[in-house]
Protein backbone atom coordinates (compact mmCIF):
# COMPACT_ATOMS: atom_id res chain seq x y z
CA UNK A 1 110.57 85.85 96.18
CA UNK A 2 110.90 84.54 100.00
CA UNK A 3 107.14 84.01 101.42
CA UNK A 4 107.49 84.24 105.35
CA UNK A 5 104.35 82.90 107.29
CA UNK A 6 103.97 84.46 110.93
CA UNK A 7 101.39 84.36 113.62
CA UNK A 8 100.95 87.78 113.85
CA UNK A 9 100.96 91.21 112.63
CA UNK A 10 103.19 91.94 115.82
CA UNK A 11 105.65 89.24 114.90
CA UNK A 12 105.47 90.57 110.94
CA UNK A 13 106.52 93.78 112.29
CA UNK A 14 109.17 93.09 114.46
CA UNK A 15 110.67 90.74 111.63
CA UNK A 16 110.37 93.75 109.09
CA UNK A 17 111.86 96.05 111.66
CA UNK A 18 114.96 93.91 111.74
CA UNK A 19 115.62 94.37 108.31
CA UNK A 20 115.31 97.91 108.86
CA UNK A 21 117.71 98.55 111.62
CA UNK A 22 120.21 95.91 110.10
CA UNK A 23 120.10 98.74 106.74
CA UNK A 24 120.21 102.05 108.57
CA UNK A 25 123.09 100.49 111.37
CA UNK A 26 124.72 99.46 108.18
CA UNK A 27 124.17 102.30 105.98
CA UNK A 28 123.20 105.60 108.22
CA UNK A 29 122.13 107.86 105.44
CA UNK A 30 120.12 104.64 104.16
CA UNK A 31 116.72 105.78 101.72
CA UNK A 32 114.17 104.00 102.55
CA UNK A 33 110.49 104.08 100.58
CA UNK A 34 107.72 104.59 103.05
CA UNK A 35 104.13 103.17 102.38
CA UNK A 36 100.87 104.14 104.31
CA UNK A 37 97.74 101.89 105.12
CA UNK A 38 97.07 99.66 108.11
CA UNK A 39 99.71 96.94 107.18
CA UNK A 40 103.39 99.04 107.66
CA UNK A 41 101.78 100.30 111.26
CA UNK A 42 103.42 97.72 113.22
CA UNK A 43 106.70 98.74 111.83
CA UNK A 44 106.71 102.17 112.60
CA UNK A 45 105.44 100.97 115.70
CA UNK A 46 108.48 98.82 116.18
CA UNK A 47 110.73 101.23 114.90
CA UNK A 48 109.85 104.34 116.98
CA UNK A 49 110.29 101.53 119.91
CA UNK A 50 113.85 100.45 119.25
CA UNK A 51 114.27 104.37 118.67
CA UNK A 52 112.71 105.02 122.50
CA UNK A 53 114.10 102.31 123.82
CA UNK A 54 117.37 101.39 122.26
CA UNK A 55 118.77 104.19 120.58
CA UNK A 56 118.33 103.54 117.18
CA UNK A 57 119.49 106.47 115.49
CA UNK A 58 117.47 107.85 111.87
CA UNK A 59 118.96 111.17 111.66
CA UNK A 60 120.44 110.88 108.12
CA UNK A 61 117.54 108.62 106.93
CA UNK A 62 116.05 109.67 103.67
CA UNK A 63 112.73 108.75 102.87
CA UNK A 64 110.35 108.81 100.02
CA UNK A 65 106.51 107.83 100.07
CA UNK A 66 105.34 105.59 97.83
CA UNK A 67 101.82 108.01 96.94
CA UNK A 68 99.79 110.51 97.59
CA UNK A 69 96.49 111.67 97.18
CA UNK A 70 95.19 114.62 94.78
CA UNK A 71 93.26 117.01 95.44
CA UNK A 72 93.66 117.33 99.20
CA UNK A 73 95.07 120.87 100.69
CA UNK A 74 98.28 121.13 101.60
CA UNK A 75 98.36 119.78 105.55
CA UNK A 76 94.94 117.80 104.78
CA UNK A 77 95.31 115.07 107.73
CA UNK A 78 94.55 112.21 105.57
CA UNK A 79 97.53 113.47 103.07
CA UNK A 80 99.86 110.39 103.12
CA UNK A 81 102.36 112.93 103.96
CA UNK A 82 101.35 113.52 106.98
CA UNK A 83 99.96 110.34 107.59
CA UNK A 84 104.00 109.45 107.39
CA UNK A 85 105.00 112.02 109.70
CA UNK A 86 102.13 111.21 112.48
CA UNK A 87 103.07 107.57 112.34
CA UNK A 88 106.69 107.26 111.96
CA UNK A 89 108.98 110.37 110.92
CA UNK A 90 107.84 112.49 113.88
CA UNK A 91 108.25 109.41 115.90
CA UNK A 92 111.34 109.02 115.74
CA UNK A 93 114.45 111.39 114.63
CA UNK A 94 114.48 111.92 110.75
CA UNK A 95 114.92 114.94 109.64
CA UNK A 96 112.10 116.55 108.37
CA UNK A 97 113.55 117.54 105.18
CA UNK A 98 114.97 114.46 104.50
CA UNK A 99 111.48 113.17 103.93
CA UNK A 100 109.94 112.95 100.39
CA UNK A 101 106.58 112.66 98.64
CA UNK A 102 104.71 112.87 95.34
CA UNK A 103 103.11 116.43 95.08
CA UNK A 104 99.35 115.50 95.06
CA UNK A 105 98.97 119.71 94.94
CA UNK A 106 101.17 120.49 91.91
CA UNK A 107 99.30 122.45 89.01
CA UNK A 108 101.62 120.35 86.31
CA UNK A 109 101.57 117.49 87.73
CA UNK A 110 103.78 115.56 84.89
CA UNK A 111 106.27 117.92 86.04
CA UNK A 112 105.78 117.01 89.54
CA UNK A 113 106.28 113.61 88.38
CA UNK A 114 109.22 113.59 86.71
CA UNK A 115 110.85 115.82 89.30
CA UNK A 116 109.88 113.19 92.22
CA UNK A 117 111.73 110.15 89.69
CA UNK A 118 115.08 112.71 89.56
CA UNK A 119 114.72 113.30 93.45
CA UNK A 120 115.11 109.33 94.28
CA UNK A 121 117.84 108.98 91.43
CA UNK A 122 119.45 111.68 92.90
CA UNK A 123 119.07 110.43 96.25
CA UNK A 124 120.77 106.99 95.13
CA UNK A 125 117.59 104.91 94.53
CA UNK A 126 115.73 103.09 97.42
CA UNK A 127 117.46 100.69 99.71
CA UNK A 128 114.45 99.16 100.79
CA UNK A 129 111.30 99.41 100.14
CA UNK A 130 108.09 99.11 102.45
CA UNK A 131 105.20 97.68 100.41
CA UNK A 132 101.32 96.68 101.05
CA UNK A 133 98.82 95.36 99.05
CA UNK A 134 95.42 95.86 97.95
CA UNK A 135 92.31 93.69 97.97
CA UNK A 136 92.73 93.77 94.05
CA UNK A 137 96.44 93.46 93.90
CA UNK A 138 97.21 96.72 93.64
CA UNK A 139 100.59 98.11 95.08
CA UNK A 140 101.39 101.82 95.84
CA UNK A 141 98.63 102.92 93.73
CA UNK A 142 99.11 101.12 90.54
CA UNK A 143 95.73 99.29 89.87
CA UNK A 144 94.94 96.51 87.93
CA UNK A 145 96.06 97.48 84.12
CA UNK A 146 99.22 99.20 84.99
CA UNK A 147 102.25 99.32 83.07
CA UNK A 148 104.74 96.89 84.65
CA UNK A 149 106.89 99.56 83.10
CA UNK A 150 105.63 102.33 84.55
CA UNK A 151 107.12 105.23 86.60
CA UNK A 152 105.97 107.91 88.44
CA UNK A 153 102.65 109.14 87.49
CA UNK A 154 98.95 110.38 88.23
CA UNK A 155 96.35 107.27 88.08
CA UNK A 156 92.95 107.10 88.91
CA UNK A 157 91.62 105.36 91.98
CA UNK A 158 89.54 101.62 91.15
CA UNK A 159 86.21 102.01 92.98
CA UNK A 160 86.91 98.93 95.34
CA UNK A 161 90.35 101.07 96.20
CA UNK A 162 88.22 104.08 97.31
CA UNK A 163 85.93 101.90 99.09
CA UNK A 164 88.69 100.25 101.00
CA UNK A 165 90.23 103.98 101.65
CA UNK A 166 86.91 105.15 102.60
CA UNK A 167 87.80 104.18 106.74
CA UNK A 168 89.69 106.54 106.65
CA UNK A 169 87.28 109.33 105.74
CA UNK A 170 84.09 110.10 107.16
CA UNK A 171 82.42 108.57 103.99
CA UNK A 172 83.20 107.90 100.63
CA UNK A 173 82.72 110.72 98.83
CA UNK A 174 85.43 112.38 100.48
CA UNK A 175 87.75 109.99 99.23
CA UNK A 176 90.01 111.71 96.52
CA UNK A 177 89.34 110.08 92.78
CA UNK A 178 93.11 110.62 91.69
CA UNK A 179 96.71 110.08 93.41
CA UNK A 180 100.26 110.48 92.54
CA UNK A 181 101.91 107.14 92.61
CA UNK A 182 105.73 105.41 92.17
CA UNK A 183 105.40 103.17 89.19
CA UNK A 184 105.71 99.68 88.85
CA UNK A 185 109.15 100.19 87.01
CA UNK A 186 109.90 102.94 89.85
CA UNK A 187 109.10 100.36 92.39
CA UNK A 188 111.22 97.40 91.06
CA UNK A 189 114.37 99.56 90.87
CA UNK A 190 114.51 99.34 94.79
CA UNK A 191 117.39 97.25 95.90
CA UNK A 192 115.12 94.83 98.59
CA UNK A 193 111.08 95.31 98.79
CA UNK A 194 109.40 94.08 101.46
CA UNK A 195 105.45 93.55 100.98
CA UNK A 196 103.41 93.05 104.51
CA UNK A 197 100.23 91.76 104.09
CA UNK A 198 97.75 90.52 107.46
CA UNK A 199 93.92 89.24 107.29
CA UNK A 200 91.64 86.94 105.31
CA UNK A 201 90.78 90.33 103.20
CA UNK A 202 93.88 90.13 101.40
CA UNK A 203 94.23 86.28 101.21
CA UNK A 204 92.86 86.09 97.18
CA UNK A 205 95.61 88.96 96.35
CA UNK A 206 98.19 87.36 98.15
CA UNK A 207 97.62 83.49 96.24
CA UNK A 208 97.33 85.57 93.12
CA UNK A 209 100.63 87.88 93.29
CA UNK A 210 102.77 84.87 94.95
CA UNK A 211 101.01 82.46 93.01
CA UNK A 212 99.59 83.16 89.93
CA UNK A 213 100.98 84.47 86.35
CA UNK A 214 103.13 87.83 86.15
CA UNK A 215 100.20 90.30 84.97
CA UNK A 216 99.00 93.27 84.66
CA UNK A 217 95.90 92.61 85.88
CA UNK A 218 97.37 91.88 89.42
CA UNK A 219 100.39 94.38 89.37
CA UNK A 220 101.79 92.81 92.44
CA UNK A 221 102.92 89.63 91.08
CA UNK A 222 105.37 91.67 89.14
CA UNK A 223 107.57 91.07 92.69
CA UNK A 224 108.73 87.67 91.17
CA UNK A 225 110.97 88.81 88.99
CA UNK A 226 112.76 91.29 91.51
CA UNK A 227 116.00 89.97 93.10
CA UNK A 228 115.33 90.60 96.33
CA UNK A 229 111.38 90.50 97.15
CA UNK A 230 110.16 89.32 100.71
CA UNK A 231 107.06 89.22 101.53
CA UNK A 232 106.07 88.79 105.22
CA UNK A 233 102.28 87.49 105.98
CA UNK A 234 99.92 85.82 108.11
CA UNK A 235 98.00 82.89 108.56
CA UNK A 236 95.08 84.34 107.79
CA UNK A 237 96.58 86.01 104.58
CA UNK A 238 98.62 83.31 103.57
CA UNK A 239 95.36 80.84 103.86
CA UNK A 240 94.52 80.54 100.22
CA UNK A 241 98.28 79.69 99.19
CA UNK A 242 98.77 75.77 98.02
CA UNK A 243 102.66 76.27 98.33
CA UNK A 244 102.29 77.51 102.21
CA UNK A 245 103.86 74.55 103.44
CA UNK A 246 106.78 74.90 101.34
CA UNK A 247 107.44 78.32 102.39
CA UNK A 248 107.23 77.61 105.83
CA UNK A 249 109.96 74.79 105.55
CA UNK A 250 112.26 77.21 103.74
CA UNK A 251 112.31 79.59 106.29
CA UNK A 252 112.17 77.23 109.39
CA UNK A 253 115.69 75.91 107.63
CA UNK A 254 117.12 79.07 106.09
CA UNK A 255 120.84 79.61 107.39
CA UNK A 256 121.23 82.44 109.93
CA UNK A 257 123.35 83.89 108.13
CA UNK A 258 121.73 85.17 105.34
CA UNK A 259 119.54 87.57 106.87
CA UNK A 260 116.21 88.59 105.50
């Protein structure tokens, strides 16, 4: 796991970016797993910039969300499928059926599942996959107590989850109970993840999942045993980590060459 300290969510998203347009001008029809929630904004933001501005080209760019709610009609604006589409895919050129998510509306929802895990195999897996994470460690929308296993599945929302979500609502109780999420075992089979994470809020998950034992209990940390995790933070996030100065010195000396 590379831990790369910035000053700013600005800076964290331009850095992420990179990685981005370094895949997809390598690898046009590149899959990439797209995650909602204030932290990936300032790569969209980024992105739909260099599309504006520099010609960065996503027309055979598949992508697959990482979640979605239950429960919410088809079109619902707070769907994380269209939450994806108002803050990047529409942004920018991907085709519009080359984007993917769970289906929150299914009636057999294990079906749903299992169909969504044969659409990304099918696909040929994730390149790279955007990742945030919860207060409680929680990443895509496997809580605390999920299988590190795990795959595709519907889970039920922690109360401090919908509490976090509820900003996004006009109060809590609107705030679905139950999503569709990408597993833990789903999530590791991406070839690189990158996890952003920004503000004092998330600096106890952040010690714990870079620091702390591989556990259930904080499903995040099961990025240190993926190949190819890198996780782009803060100061403010990063502020409860006793190895920051460590990480910092790695990066401030890591060859050119290799990219992040």
């Amino acid at each position: 796991m590379e831990v790369i300290i910035l000053p700013s969510s600005k800076e964290i998203g331009a850095l992420a970016a990179d990685a981005i347009e370094a895949l997809v001008r390598n690898k046009s029809n590149a899959v990439i797993g797209l995650a909602t929630g204030s932290s990936p904004l300032p790569i969209y933001n980024e992105l739909a910039r260099r599309h504006d501005e520099e010609g960065l080209n996503f027309t055979q760019v598949r992508g697959f969300a990482l979640d979605e709610y239950v429960g919410l009609p088809v079109g619902h604006y707070e769907s994380y499928r269209e939450v994806i589409r108002r803050e990047f895919t529409n942004r920018v050129d991907v085709a519009p059926e080359n984007v993917h998510g769970p289906d929150g509306a299914s009636e057999d929802i294990v079906a749903a599942c299992r169909q969504y895990e044969d659409a990304i195999v099918a696909a040929g897996g994730i390149d790279l996959q955007i990742l945030g994470v919860g207060t409680n460690g929680h990443i895509g929308f496997n809580e605390p107590g999920s299988s590190l296993a795990s795959r595709t599945r519907i889970k039920t929302l922690a109360e401090q989850t919908r509490q976090d979500n509820a900003r996004f609502f006009d109060n809590i109780d609107q705030v679905p109970h139950h999503v569709v999420t990408q597993g833990l075992g789903t999530i590791m089979d991406a070839r690189h993840l990158v996890l952003v994470a920004t503000g004092a809020g998330k600096a106890d998950a952040v010690r714990d999942f870079v620091e702390g034992p591989v556990s259930a209990s904080c499903p995040a940390s099961i990025l240190q045993f993926h190949p190819r995790a890198t996780v782009i933070i803060d100061e403010a996030a990063a502020s409860k980590l006793s190895g920051a100065a460590t990480y910092r010195h790695a990066y401030d000396n890591k060859p050119v060459w290799q990219g992040l």
